[in-house]
Structures are given as C-alpha cells and as structure tokens.
PDB file of N, CA and C in Angstrom:
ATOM      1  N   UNK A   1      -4.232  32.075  77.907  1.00  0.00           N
ATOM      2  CA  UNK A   1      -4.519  30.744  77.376  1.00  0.00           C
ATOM      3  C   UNK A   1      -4.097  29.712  78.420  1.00  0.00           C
ATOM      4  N   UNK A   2      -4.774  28.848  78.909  1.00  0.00           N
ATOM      5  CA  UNK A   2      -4.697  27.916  79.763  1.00  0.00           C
ATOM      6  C   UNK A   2      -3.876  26.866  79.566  1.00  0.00           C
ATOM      7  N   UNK A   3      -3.851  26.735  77.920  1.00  0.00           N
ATOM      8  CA  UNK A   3      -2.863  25.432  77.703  1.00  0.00           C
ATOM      9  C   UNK A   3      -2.175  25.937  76.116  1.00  0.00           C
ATOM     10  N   UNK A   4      -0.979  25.046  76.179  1.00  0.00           N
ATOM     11  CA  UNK A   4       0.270  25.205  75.051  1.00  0.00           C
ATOM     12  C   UNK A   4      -0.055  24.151  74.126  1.00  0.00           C
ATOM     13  N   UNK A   5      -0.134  24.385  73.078  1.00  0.00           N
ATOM     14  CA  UNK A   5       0.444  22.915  71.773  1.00  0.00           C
ATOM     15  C   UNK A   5       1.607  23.313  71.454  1.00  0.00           C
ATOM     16  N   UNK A   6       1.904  22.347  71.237  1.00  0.00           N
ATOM     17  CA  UNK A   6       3.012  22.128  69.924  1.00  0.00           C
ATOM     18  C   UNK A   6       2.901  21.216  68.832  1.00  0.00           C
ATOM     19  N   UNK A   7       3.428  21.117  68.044  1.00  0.00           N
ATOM     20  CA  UNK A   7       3.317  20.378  66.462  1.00  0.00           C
ATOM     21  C   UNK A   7       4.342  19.810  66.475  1.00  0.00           C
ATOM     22  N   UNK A   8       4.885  18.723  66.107  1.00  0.00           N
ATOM     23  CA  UNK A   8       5.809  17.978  65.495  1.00  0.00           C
ATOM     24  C   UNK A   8       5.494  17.058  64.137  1.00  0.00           C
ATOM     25  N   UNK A   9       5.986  17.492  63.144  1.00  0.00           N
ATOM     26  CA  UNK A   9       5.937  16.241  62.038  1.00  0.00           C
ATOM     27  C   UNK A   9       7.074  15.757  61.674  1.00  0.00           C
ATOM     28  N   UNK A  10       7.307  14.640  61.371  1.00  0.00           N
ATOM     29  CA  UNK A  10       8.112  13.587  61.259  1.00  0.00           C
ATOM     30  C   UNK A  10       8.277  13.346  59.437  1.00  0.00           C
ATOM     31  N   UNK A  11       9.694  13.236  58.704  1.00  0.00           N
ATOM     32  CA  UNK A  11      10.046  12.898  57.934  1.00  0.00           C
ATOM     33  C   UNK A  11       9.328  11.474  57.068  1.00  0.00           C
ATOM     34  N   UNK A  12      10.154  10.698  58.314  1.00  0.00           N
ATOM     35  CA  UNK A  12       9.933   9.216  57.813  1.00  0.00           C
ATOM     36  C   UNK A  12       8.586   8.264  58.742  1.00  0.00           C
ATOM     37  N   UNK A  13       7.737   9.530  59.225  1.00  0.00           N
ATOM     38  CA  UNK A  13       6.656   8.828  59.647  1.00  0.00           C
ATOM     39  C   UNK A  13       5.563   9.415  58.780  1.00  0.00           C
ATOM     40  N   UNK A  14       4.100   8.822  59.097  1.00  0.00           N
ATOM     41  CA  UNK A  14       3.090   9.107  58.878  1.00  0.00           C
ATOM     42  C   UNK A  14       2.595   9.761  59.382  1.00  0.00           C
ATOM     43  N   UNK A  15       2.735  10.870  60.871  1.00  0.00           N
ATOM     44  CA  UNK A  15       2.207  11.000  61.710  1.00  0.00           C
ATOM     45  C   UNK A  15       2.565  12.338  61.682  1.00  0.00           C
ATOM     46  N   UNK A  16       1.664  13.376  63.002  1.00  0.00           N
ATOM     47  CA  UNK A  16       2.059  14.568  63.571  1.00  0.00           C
ATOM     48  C   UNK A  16       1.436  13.987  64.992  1.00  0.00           C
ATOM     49  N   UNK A  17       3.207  14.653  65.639  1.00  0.00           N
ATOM     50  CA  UNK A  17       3.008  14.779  67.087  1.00  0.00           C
ATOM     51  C   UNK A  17       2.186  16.139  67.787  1.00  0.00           C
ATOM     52  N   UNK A  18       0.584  16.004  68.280  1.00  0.00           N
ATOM     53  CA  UNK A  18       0.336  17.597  68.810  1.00  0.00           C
ATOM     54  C   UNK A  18       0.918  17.465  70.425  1.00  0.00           C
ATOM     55  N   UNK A  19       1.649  17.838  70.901  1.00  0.00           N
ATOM     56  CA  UNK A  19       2.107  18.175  72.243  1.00  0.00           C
ATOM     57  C   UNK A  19       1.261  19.307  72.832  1.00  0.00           C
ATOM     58  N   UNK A  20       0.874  19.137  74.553  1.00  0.00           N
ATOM     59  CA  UNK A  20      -0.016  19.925  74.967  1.00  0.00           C
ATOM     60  C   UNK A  20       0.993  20.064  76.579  1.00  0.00           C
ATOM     61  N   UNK A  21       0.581  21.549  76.680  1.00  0.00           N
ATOM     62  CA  UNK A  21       1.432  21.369  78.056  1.00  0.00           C
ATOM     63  C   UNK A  21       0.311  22.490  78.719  1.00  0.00           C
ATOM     64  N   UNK A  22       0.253  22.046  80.098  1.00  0.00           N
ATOM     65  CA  UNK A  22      -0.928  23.212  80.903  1.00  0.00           C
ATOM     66  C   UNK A  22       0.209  23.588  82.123  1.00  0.00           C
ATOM     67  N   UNK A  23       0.469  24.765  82.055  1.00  0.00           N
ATOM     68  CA  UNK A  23       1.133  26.299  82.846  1.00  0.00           C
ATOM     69  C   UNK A  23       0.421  25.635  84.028  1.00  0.00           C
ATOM     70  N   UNK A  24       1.124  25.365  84.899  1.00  0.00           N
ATOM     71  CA  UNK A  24       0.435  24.956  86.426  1.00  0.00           C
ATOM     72  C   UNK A  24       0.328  24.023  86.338  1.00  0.00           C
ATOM     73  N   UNK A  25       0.300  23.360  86.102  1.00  0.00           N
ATOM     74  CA  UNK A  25      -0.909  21.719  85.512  1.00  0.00           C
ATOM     75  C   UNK A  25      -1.970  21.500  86.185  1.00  0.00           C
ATOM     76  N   UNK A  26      -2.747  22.674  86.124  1.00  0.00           N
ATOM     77  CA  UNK A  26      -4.084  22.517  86.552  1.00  0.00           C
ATOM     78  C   UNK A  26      -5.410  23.213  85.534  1.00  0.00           C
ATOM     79  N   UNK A  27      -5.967  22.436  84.888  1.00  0.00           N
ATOM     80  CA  UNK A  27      -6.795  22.750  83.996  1.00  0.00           C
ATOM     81  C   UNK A  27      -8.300  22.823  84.761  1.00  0.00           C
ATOM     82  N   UNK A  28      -9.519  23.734  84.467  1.00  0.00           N
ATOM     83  CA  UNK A  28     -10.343  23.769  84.935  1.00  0.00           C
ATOM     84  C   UNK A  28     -11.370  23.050  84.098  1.00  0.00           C
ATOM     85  N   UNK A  29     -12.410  22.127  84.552  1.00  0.00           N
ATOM     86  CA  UNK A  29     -13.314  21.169  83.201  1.00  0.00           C
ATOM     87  C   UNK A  29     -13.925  22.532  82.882  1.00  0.00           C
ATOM     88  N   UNK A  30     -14.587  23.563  83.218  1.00  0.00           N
ATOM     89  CA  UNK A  30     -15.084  24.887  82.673  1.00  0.00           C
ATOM     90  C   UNK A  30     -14.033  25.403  81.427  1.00  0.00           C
ATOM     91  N   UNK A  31     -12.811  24.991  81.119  1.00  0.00           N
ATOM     92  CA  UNK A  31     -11.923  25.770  80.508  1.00  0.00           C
ATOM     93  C   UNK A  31     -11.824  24.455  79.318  1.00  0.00           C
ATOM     94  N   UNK A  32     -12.839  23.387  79.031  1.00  0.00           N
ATOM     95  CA  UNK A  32     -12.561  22.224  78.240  1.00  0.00           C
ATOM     96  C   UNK A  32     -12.623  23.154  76.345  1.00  0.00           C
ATOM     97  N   UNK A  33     -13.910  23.198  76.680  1.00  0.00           N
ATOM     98  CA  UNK A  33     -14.752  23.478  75.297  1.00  0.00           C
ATOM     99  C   UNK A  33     -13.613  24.850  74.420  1.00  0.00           C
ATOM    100  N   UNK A  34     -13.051  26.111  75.461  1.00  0.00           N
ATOM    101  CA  UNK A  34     -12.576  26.438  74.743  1.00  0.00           C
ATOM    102  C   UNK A  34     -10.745  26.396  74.486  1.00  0.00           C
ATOM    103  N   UNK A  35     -10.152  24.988  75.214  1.00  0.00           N
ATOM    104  CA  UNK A  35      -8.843  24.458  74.825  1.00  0.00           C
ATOM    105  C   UNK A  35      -9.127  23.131  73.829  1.00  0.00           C
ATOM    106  N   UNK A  36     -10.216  23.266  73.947  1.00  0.00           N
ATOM    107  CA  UNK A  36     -10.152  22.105  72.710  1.00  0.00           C
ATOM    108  C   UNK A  36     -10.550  22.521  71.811  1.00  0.00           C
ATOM    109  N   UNK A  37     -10.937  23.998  71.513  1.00  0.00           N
ATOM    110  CA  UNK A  37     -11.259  24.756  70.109  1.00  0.00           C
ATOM    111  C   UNK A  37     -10.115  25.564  69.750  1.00  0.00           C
ATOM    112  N   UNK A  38      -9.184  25.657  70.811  1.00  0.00           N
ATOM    113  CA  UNK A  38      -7.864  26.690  70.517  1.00  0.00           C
ATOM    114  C   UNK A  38      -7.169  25.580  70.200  1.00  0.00           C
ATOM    115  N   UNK A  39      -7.115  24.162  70.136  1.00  0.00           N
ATOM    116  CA  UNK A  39      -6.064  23.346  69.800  1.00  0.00           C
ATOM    117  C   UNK A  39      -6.026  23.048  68.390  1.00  0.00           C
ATOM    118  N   UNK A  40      -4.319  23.176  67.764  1.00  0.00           N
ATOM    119  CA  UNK A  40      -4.361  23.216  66.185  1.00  0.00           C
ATOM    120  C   UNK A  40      -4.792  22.243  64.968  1.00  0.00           C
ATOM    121  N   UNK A  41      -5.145  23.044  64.202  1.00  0.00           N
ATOM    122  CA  UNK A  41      -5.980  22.604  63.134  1.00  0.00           C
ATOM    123  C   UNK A  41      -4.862  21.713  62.408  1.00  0.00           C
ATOM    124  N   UNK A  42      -4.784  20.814  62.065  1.00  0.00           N
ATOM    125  CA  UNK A  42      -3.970  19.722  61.140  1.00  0.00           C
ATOM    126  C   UNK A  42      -4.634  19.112  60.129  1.00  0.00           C
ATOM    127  N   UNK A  43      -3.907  18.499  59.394  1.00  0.00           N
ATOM    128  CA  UNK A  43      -4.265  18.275  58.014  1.00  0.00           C
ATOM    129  C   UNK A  43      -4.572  16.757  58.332  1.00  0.00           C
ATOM    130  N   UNK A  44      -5.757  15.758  58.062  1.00  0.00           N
ATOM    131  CA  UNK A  44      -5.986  14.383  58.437  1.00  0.00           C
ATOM    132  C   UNK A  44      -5.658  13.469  57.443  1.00  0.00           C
ATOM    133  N   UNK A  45      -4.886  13.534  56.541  1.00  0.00           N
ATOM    134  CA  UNK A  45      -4.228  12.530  56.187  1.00  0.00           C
ATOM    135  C   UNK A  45      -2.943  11.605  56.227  1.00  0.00           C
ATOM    136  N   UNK A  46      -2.486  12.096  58.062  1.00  0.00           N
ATOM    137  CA  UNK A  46      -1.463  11.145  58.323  1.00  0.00           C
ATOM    138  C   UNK A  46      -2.484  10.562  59.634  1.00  0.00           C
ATOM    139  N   UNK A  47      -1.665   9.959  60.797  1.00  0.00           N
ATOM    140  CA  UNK A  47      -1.992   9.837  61.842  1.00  0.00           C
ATOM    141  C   UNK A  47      -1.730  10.580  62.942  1.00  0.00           C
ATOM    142  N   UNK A  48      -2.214  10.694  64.251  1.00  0.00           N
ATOM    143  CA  UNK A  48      -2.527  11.848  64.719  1.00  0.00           C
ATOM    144  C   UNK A  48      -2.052  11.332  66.139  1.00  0.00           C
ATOM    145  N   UNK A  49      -1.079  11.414  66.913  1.00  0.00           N
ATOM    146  CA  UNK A  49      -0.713  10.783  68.148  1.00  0.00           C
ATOM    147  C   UNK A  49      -0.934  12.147  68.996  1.00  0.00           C
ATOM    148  N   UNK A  50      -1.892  12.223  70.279  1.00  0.00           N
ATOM    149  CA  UNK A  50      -1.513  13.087  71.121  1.00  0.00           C
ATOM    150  C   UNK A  50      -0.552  12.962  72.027  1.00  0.00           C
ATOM    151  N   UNK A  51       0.131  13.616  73.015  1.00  0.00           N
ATOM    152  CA  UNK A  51       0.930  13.755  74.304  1.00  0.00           C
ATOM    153  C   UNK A  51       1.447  14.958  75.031  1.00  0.00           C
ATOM    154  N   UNK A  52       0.785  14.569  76.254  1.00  0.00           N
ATOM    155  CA  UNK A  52       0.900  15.236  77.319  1.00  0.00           C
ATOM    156  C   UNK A  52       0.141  15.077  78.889  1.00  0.00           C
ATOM    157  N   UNK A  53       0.637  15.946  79.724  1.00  0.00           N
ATOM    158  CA  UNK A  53       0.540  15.510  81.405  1.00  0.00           C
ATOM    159  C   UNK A  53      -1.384  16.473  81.466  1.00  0.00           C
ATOM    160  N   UNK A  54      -2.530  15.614  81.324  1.00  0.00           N
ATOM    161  CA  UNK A  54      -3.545  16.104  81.532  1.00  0.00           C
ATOM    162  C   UNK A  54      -4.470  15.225  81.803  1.00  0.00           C
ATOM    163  N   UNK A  55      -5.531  15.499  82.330  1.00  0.00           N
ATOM    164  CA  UNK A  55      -7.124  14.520  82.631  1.00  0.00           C
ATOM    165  C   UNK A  55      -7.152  13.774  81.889  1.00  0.00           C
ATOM    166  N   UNK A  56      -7.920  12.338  81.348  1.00  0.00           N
ATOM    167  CA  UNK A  56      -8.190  11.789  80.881  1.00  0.00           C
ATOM    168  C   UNK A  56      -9.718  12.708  80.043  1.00  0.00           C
ATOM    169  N   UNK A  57     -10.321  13.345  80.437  1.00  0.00           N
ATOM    170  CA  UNK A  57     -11.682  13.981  80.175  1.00  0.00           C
ATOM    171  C   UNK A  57     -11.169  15.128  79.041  1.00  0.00           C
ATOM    172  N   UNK A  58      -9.722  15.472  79.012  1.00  0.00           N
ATOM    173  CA  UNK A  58      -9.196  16.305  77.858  1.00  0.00           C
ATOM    174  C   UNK A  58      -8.314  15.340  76.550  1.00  0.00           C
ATOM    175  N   UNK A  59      -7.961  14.325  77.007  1.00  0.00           N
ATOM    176  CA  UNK A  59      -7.955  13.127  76.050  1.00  0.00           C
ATOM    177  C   UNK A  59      -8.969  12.922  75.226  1.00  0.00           C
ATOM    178  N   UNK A  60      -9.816  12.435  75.839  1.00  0.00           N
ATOM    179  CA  UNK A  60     -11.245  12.051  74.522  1.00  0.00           C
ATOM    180  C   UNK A  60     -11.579  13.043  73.794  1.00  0.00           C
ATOM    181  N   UNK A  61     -11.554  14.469  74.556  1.00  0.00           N
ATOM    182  CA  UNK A  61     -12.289  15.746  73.894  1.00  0.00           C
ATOM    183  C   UNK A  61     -11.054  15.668  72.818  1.00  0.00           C
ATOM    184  N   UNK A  62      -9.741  15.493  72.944  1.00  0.00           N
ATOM    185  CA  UNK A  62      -8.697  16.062  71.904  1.00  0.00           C
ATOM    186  C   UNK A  62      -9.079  14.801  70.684  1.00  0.00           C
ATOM    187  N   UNK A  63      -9.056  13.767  71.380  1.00  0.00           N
ATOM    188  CA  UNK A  63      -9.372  12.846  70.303  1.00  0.00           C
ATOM    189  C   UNK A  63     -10.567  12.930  69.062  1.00  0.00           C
ATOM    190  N   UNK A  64     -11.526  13.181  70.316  1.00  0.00           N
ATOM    191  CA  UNK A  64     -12.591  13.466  69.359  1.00  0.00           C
ATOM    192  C   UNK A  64     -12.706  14.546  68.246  1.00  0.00           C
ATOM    193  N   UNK A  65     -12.096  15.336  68.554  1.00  0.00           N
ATOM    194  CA  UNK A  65     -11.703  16.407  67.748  1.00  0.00           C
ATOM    195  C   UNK A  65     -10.936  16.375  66.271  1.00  0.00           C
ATOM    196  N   UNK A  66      -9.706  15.258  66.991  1.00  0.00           N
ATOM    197  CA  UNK A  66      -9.597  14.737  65.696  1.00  0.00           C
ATOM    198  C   UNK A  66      -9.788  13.392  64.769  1.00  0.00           C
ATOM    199  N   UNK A  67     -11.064  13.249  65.264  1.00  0.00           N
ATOM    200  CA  UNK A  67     -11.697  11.468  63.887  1.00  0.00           C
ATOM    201  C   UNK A  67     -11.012  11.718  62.978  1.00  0.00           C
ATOM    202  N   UNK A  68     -11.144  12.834  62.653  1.00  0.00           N
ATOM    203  CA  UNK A  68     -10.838  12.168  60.645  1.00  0.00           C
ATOM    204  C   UNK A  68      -9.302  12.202  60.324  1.00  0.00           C
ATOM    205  N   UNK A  69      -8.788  11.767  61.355  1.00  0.00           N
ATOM    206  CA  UNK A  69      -7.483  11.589  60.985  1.00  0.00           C
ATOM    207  C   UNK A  69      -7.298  10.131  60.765  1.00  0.00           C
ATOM    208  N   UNK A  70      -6.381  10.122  59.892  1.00  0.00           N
ATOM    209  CA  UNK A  70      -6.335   8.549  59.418  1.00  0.00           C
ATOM    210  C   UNK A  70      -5.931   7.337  60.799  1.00  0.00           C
ATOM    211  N   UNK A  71      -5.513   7.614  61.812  1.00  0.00           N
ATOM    212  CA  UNK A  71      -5.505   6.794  62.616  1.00  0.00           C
ATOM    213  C   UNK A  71      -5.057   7.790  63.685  1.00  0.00           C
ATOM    214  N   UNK A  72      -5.193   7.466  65.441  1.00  0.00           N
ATOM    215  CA  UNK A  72      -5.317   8.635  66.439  1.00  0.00           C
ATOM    216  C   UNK A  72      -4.912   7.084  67.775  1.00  0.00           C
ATOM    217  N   UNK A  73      -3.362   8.438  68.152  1.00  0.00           N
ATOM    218  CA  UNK A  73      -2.827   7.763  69.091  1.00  0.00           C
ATOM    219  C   UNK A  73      -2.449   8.472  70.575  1.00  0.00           C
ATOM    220  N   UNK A  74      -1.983   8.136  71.330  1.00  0.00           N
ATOM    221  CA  UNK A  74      -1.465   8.573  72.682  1.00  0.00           C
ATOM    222  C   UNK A  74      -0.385   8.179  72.903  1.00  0.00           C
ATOM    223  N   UNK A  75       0.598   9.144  73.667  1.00  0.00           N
ATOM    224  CA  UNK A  75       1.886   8.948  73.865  1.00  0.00           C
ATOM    225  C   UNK A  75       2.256   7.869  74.674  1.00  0.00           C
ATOM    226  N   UNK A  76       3.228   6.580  74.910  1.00  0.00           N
ATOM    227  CA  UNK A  76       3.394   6.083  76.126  1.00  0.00           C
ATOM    228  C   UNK A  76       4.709   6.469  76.274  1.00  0.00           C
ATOM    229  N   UNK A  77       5.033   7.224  77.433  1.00  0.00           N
ATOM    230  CA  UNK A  77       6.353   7.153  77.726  1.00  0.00           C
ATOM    231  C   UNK A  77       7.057   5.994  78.082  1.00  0.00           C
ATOM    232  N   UNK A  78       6.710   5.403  78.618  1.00  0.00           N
ATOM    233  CA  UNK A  78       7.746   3.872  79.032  1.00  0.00           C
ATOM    234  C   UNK A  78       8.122   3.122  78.002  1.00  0.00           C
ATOM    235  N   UNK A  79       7.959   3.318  76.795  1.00  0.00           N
ATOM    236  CA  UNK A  79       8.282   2.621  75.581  1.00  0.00           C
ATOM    237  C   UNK A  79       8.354   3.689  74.326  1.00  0.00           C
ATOM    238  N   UNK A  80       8.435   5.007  74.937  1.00  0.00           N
ATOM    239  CA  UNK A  80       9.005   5.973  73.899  1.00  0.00           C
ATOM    240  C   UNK A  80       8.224   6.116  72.673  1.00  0.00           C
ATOM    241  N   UNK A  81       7.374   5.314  72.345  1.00  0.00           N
ATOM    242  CA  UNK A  81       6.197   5.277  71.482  1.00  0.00           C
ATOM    243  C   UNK A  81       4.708   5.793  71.848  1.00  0.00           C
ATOM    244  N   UNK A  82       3.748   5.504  70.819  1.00  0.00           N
ATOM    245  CA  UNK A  82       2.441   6.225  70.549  1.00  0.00           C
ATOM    246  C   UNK A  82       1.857   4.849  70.443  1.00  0.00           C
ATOM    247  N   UNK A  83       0.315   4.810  71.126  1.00  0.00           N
ATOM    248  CA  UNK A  83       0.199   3.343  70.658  1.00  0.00           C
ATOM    249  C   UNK A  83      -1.611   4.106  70.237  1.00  0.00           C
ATOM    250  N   UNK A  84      -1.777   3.354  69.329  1.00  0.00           N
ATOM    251  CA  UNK A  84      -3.030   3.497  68.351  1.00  0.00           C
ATOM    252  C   UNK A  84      -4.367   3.116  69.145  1.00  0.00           C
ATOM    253  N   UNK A  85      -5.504   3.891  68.825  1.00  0.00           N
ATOM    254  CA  UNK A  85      -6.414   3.818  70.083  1.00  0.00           C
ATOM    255  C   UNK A  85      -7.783   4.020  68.794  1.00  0.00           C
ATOM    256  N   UNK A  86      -7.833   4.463  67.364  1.00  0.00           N
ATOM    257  CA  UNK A  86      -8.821   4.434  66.449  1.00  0.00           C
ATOM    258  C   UNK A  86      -7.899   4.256  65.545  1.00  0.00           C
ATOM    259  N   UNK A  87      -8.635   3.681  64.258  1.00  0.00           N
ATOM    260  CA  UNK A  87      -7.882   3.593  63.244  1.00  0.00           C
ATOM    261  C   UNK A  87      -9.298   3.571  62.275  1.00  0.00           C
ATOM    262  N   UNK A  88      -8.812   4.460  60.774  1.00  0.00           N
ATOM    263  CA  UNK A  88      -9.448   4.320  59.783  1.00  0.00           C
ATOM    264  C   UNK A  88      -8.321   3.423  58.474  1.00  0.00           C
ATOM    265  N   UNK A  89      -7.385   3.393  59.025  1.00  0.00           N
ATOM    266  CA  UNK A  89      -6.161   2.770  57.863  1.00  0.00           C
ATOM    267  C   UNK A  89      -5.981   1.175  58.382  1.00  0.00           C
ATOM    268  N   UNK A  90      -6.205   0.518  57.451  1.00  0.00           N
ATOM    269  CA  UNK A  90      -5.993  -0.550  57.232  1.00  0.00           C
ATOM    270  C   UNK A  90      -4.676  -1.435  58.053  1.00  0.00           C
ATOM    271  N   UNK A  91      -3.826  -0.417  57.876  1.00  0.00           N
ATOM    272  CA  UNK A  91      -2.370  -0.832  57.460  1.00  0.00           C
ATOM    273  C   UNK A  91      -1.494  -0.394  59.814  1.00  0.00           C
ATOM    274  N   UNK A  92      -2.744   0.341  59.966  1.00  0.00           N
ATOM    275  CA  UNK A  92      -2.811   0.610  61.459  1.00  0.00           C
ATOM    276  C   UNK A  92      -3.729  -0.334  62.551  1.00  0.00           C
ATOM    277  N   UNK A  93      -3.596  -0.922  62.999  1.00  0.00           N
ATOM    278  CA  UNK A  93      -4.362  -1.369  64.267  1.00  0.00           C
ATOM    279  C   UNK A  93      -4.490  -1.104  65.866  1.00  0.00           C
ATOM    280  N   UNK A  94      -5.663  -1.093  66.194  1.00  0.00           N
ATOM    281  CA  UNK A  94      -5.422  -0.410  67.847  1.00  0.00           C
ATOM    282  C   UNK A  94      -4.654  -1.954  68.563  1.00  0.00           C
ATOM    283  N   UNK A  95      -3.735  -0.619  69.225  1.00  0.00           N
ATOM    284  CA  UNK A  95      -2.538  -1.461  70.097  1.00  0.00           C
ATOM    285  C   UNK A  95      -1.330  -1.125  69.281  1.00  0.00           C
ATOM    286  N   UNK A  96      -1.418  -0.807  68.150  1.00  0.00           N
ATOM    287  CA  UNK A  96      -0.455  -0.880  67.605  1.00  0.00           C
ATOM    288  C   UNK A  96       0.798   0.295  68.282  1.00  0.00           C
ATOM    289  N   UNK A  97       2.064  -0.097  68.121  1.00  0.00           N
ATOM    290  CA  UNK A  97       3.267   0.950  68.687  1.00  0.00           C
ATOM    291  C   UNK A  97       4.074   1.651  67.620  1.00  0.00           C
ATOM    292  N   UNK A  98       3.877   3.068  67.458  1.00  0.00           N
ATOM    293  CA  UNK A  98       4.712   3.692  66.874  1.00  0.00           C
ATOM    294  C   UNK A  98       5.955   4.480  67.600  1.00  0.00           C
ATOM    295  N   UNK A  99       7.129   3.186  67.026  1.00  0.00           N
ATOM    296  CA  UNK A  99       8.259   3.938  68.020  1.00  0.00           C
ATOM    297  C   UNK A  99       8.638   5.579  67.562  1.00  0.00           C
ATOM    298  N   UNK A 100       9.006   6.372  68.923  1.00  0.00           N
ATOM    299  CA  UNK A 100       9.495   8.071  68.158  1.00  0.00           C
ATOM    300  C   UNK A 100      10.633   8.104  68.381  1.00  0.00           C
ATOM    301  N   UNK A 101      12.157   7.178  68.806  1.00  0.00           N
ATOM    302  CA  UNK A 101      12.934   6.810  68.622  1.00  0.00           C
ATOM    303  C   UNK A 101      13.668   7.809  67.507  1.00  0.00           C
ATOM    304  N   UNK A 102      14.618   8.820  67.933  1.00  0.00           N
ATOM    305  CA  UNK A 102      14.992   9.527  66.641  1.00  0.00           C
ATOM    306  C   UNK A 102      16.602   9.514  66.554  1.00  0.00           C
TER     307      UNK A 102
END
C-alpha cells in the first residue's frame, strides 16, 4: 500500500481527523485512483478535515471523495487548526478555523 490513514475523532468537536502519510513521500499520479479508493470510509455527518505531507492533485481527489460530509477541511499547521474549504452546514463557513488545540 502506497499510503497510511489514520482516523482521529474528537469528543468535543464535530469533526474526524483522516491523517494520510506516504512511506517515502513519493506518491505516483498512476497510484491516485487506487489510494483514494483504499482511503477510509467515514460516517458524513460531522465535518471532515484532511492532513498530511502530499500533492495538491491528492487533496481534491480526497476531498472529492468526501462531499457529503457536512463540511470538508485541510490541516494548517502554522495555526494548529483545519480551516474549511466546502461547507454544507450553515453554522460552518469557508475560511473558517477549527482550532485542534488539545
């Protein structure tokens, strides 16, 4: 397998963290279609922050993957938060910062 997830869910958030890590950190675009079908299945009624060290071209595919999550973010490290990039929830806006502060 070319690349790792991990799962994190949070108590007092809305959210699951999927963490992705690639062995080498070199992913092949030939190796897209089937790391973005091996990446885990989650339940879409929280929000959905990805993070990790990869292409931008495995970003959208992860994103896209998951729409129907109630709102879909990306990690920023320099502010320790997730900042919102789609939203179907009201109560979420893109830009918005979810600190992971624990």
């Amino acid at each position: 397998m070319p690349i790792e997830y991990t799962i994190k869910k949070f108590k007092d958030k809305d959210m699951i963290l999927i963490e992705f890590n690639i062995p080498g950190g070199v992913l092949d675009i030939k190796e897209l279609e089937d790391v973005v079908n091996s990446a885990p299945e989650v339940e879409g009624d929280k929000g959905i922050c990805i993070s990790g060290r990869g292409p931008i071209w495995l970003y959208g595919a992860l994103l896209h993957k998951y729409h129907y999550a109630k709102w879909l973010a990306t990690y920023e490290p320099r502010k320790n938060a997730c900042v919102v990039v789609a939203s179907h929830d009201k109560s979420k806006r893109v830009g918005d910062l979810i600190p992971l502060e624990e």
